[in-house]
Protein backbone atom coordinates (compact mmCIF):
# COMPACT_ATOMS: atom_id res chain seq x y z
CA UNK A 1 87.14 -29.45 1.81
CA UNK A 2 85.07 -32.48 1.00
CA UNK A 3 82.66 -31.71 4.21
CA UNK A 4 82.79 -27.99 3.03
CA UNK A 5 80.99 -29.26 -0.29
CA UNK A 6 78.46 -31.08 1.41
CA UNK A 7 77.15 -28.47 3.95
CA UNK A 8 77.05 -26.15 0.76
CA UNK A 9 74.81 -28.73 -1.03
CA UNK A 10 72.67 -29.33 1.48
CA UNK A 11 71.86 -25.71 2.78
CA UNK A 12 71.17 -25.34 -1.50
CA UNK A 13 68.54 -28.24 -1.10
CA UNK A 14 67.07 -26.85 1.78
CA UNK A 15 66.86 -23.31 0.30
CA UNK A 16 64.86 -25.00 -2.82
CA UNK A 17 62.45 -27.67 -0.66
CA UNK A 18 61.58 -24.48 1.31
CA UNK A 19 61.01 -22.82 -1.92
CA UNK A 20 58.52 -25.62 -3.28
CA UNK A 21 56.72 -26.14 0.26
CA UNK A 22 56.01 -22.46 1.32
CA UNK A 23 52.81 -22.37 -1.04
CA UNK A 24 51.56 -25.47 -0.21
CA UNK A 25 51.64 -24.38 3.70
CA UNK A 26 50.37 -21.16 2.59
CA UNK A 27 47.12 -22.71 1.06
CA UNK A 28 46.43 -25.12 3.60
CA UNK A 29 46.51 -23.33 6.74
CA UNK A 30 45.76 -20.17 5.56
CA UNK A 31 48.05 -16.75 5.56
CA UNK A 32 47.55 -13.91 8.08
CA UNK A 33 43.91 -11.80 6.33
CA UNK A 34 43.65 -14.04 2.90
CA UNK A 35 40.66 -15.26 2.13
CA UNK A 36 40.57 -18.86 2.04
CA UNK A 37 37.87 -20.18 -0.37
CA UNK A 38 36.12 -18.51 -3.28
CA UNK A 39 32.82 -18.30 -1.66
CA UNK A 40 34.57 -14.99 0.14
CA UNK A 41 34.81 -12.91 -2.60
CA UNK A 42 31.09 -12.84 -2.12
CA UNK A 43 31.50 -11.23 1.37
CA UNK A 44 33.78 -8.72 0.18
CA UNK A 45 31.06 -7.60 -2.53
CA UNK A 46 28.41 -7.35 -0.13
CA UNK A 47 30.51 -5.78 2.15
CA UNK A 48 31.26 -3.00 -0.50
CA UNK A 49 28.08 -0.62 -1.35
CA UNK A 50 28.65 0.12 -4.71
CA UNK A 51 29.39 -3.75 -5.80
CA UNK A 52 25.66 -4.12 -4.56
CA UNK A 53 23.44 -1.64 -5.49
CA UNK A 54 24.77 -0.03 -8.55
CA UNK A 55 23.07 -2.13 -11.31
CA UNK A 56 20.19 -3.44 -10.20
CA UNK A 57 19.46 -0.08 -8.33
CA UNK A 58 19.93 1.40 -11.68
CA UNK A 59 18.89 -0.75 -14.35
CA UNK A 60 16.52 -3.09 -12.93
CA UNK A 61 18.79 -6.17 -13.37
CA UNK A 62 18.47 -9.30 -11.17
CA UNK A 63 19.96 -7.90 -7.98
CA UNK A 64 18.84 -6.96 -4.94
CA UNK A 65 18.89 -3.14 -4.19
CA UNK A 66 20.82 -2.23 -0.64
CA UNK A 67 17.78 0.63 -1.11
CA UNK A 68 14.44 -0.70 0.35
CA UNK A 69 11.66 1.56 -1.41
CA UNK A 70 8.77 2.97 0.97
CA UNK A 71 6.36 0.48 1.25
CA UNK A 72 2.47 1.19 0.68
CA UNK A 73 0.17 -0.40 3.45
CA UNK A 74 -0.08 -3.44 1.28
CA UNK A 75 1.16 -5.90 -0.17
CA UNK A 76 -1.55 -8.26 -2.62
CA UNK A 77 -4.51 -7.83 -3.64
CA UNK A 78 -6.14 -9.77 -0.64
CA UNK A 79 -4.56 -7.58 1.58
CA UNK A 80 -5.57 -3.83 2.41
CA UNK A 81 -3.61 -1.03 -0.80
CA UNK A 82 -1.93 -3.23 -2.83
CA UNK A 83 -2.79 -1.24 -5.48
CA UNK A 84 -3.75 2.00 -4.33
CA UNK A 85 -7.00 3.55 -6.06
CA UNK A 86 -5.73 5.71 -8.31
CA UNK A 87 -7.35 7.93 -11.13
CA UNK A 88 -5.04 7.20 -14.10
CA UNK A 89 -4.92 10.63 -15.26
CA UNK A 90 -2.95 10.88 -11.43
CA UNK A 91 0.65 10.06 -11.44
CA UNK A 92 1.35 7.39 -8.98
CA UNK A 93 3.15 7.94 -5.49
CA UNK A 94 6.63 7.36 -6.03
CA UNK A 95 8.56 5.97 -2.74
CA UNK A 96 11.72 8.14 -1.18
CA UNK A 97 14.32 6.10 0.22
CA UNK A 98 15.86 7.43 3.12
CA UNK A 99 19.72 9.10 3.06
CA UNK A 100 22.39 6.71 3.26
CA UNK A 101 22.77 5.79 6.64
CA UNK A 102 20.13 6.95 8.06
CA UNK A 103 17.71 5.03 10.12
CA UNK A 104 14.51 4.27 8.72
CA UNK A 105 11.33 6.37 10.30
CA UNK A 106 9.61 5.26 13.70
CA UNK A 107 5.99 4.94 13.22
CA UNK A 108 4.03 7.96 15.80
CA UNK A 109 2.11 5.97 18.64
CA UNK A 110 -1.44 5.46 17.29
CA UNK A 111 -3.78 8.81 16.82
CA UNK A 112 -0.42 10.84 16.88
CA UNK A 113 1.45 12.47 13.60
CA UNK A 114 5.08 13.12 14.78
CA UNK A 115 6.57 16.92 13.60
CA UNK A 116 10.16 16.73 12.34
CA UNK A 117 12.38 19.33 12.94
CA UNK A 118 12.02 21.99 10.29
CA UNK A 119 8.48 22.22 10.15
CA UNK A 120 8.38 19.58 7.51
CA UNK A 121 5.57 17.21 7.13
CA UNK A 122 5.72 13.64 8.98
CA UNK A 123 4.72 10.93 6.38
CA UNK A 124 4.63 7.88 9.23
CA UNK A 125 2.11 5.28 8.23
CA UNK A 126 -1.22 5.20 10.05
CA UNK A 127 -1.72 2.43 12.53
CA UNK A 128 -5.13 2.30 12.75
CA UNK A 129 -6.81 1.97 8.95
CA UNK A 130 -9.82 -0.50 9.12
CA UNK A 131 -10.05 -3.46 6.63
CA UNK A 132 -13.00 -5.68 7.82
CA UNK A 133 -16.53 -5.58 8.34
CA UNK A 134 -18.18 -4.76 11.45
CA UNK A 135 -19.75 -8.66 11.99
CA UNK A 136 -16.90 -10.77 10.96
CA UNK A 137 -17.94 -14.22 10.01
CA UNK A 138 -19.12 -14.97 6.07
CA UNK A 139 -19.93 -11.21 5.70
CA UNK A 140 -18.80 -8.82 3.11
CA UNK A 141 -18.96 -4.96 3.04
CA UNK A 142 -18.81 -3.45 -0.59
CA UNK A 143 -17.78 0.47 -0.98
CA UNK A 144 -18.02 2.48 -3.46
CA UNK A 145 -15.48 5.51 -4.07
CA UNK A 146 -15.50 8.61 -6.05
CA UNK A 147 -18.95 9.29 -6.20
CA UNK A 148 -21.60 10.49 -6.56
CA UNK A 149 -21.49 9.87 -10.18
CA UNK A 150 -23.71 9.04 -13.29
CA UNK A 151 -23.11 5.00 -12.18
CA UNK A 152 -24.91 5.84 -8.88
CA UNK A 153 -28.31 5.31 -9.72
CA UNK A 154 -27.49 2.37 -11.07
CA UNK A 155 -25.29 0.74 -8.37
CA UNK A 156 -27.95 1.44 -5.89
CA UNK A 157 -30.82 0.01 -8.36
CA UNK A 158 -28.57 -3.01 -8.57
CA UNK A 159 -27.92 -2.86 -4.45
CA UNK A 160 -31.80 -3.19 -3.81
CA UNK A 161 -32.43 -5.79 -5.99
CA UNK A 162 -30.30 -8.15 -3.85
CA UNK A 163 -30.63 -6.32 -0.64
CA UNK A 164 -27.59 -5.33 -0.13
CA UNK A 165 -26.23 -2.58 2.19
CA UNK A 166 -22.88 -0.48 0.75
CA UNK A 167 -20.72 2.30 2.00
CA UNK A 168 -19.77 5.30 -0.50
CA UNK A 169 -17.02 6.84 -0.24
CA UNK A 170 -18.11 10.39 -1.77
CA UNK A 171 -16.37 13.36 -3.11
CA UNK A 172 -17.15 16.46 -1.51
CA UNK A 173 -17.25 18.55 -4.34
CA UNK A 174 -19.49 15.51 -6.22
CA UNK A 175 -21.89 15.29 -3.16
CA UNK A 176 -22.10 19.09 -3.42
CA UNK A 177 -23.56 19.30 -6.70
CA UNK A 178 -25.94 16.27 -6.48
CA UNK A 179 -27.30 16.10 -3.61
CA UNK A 180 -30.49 14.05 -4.71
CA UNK A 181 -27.89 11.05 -5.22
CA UNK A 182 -26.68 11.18 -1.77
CA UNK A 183 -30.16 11.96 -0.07
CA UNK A 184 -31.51 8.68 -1.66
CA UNK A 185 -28.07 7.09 -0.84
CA UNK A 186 -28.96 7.76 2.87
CA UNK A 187 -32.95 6.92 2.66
CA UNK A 188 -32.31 3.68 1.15
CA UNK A 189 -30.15 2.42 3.94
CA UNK A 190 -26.61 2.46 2.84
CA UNK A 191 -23.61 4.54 4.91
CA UNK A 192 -21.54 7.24 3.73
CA UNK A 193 -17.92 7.61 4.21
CA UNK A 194 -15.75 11.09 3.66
CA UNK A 195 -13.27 10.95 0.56
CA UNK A 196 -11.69 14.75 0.84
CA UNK A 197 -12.78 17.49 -1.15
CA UNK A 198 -11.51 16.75 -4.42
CA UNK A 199 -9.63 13.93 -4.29
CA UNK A 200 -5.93 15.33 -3.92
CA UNK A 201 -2.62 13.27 -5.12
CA UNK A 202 -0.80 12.07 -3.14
CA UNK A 203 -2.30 13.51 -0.27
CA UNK A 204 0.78 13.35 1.82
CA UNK A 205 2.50 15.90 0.15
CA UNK A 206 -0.06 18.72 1.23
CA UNK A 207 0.60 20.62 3.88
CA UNK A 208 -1.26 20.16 7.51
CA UNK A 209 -4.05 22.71 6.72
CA UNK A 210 -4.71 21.69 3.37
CA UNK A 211 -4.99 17.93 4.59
CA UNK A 212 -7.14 19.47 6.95
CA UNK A 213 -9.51 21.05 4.65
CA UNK A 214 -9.90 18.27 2.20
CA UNK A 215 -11.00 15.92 5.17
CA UNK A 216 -13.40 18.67 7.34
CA UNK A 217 -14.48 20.51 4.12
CA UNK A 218 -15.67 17.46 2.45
CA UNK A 219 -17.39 16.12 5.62
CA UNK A 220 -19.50 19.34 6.04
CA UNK A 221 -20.11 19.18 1.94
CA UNK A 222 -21.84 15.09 2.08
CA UNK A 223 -23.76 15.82 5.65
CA UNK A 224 -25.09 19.57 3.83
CA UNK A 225 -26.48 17.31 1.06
CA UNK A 226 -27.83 14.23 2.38
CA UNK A 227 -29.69 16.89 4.80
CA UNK A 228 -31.40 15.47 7.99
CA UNK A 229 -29.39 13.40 10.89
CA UNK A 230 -27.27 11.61 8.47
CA UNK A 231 -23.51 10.84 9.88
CA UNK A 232 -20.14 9.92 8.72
CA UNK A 233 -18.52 7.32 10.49
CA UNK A 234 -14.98 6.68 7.97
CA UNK A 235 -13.02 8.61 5.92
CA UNK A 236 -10.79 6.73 3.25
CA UNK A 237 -7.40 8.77 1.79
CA UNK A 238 -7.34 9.09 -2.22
CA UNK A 239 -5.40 6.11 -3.18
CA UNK A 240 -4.95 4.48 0.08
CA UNK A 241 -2.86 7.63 1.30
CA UNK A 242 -2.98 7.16 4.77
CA UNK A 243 -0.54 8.94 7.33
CA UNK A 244 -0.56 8.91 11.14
CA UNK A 245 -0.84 12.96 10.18
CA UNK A 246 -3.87 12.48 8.06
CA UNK A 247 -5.56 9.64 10.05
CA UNK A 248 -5.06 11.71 13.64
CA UNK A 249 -7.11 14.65 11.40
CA UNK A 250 -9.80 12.62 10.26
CA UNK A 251 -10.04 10.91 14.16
CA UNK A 252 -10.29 14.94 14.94
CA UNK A 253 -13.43 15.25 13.17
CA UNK A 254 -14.92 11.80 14.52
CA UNK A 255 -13.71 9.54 11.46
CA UNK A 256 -11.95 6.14 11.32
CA UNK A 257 -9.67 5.63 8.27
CA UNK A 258 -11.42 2.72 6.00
CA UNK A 259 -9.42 0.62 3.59
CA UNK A 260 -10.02 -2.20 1.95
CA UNK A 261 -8.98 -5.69 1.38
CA UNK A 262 -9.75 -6.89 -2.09
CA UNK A 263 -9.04 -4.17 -4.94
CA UNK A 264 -10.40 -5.18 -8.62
CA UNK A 265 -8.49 -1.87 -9.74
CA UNK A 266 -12.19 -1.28 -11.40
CA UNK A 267 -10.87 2.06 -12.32
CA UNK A 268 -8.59 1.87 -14.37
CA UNK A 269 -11.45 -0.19 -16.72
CA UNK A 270 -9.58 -3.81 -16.99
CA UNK A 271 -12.46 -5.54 -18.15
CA UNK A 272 -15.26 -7.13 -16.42
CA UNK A 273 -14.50 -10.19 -16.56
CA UNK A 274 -11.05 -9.15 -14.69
CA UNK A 275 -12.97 -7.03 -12.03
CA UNK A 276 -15.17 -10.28 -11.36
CA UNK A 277 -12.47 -12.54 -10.93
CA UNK A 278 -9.92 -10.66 -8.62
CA UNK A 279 -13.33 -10.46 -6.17
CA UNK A 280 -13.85 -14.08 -6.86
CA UNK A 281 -10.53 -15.29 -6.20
CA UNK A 282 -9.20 -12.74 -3.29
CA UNK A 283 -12.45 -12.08 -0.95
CA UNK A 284 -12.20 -13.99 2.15
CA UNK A 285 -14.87 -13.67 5.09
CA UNK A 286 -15.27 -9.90 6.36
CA UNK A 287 -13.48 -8.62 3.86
CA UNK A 288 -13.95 -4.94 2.38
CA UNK A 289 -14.35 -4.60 -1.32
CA UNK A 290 -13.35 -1.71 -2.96
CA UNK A 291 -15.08 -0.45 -6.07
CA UNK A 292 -15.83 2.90 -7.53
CA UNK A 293 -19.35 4.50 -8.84
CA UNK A 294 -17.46 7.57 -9.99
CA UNK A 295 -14.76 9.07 -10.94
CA UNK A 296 -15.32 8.35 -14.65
CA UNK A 297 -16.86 5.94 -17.31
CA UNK A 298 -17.95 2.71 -14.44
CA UNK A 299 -20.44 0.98 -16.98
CA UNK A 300 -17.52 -1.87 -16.30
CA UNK A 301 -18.53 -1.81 -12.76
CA UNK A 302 -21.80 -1.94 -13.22
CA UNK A 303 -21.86 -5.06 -15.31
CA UNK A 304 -19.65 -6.84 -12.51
CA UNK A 305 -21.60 -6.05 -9.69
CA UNK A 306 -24.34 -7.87 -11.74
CA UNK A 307 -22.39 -10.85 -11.70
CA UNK A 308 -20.61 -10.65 -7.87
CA UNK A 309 -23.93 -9.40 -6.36
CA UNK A 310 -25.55 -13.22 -6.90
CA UNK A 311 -22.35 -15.12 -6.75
CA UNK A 312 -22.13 -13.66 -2.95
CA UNK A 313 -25.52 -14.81 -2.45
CA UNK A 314 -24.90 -18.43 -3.69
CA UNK A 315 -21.61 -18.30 -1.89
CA UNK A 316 -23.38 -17.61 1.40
CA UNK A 317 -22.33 -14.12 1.87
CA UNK A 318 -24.14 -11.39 3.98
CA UNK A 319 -23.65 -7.80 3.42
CA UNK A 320 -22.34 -5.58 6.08
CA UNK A 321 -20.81 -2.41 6.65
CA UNK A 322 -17.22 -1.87 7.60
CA UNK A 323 -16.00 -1.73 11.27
CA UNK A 324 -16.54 1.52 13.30
């Protein structure tokens, strides 16, 4: 009876120590699919869509979106479209994120616009936009968009008083109905670029034969009014638009797409002071400045070009066109 008692005790005591210890074990080494430190719950978020994306997606908060939205060819002011060039009156190009699970879009070889199914448009990014002057070295090429416009005359006044050489960027509507602007644009040395009929945005929306028109149309527009063997060696997409669909249609009519490098954002009126510092502090060597003689009220413009046009003198700085 007595050893009866005992056995009974101890298989109790076992039965309890086993009890005690089973969590311990459990902790240390770790059960079968339990997570084993807090830093985990972190992978189970991320590995969960809706933990990630919902609120900063949604509300701007301090997360990242799993959602990457379109980029535009740039990304700074130093570099070619940070901002693209857009009339404010325009709304600005708003990006489309791909379906869930899709793959992101493969860029068309260069010169090429690939043609989903469906007939819809292909909005691949163009892989051959220009963004530096012909010469390289200390060399700068300034260009002027949206014109011809009542800021022409002076621009160019202001051009030949320093000797420098620009590129304008014209509308062909604008060109159209003053042609004296673009004749003396021409005579006076300076090169003209193609900037669509009427300035369409965003351009990649349009379909193939309206992108089409704005680019040949306007061509045929600036060469009817600058007359004699003038020629147009770029074309440049309203607000930095540029497809592989839209820059295989300009290379159709013998164009190169022209960007830029630095962009003051000049139209959108900031201030001079603004549009003469974002110059000052982003221009590097062969880099293409983008500014605008039309388009609307540039008397801003005007009154920083009278301050960068020395500055790149003292600085050392020889005008040139853009690549071609």
């Amino acid at each position: 009876m007595v050893k009866s008692r005992i056995s009974a005790r101890r298989r109790s005591l076992l039965i309890g120590a086993t009890a005690l210890l089973a969590p311990a074990v459990l902790v240390a080494c770790g059960a079968h699919g339990t997570p084993l430190a807090a830093g985990d719950a972190a992978q189970h978020s991320a590995a969960s869509p809706s933990a990630s994306t919902s609120t900063s997606a949604t509300t701007g908060g301090s997360g990242t979106s799993s959602v990457a939205a379109r980029p535009t060819p740039s990304e700074g002011p130093s570099s070619p479209f940070a901002t693209p060039s857009q009339d404010p009156t325009t709304p600005s190009r708003t990006a489309t994120p791909s379906a869930p699970g899709t793959a992101p879009a493969t860029p068309s070889a260069p010169g090429t616009a690939s043609k989903p199914a469906g007939g819809q448009q292909s909005h691949a990014p163009a892989t051959h936009v220009l963004s530096h002057t012909a010469s390289g070295g200390r060399t700068v090429a300034l260009t002027f968009d949206d014109g011809p416009g009542p800021a022409t005359g002076q621009v160019l006044d202001l051009l030949a008083k320093y000797d420098a050489k620009a590129t304008f960027c014209e509308i062909g509507d604008n060109a159209k109905a003053n042609p004296a602007a673009v004749k003396r644009i021409v005579a006076e040395g300076h090169r003209l670029c193609d900037h669509t009929v009427d300035h369409p945005q965003p351009m990649h929306t349009q379909s193939h034969q309206q992108q089409v028109a704005e680019i040949a149309d306007a061509k045929a527009e600036i060469l009817n009014a600058a007359g004699g063997d003038a020629q147009i060696t770029w074309w440049r997409a309203p607000g930095g638009d540029f497809t592989a669909e839209n820059e295989k249609i300009g290379a159709d009519q013998g164009m190169k797409s022209l960007g830029w490098s630095v962009d003051p954002r000049d139209w959108s009126r900031p201030g001079v002071q603004s549009i003469v510092t974002t110059v000052q502090q982003n221009l590097r060597p062969g880099g293409v400045v983008l500014m605008h003689d039309g388009g609307g009220d540039r008397a801003q413009t005007v009154a920083a070009l009278k301050q960068l046009l020395p500055w790149l003198v003292a600085q050392g700085y020889t005008f040139d066109f853009p690549q071609s």
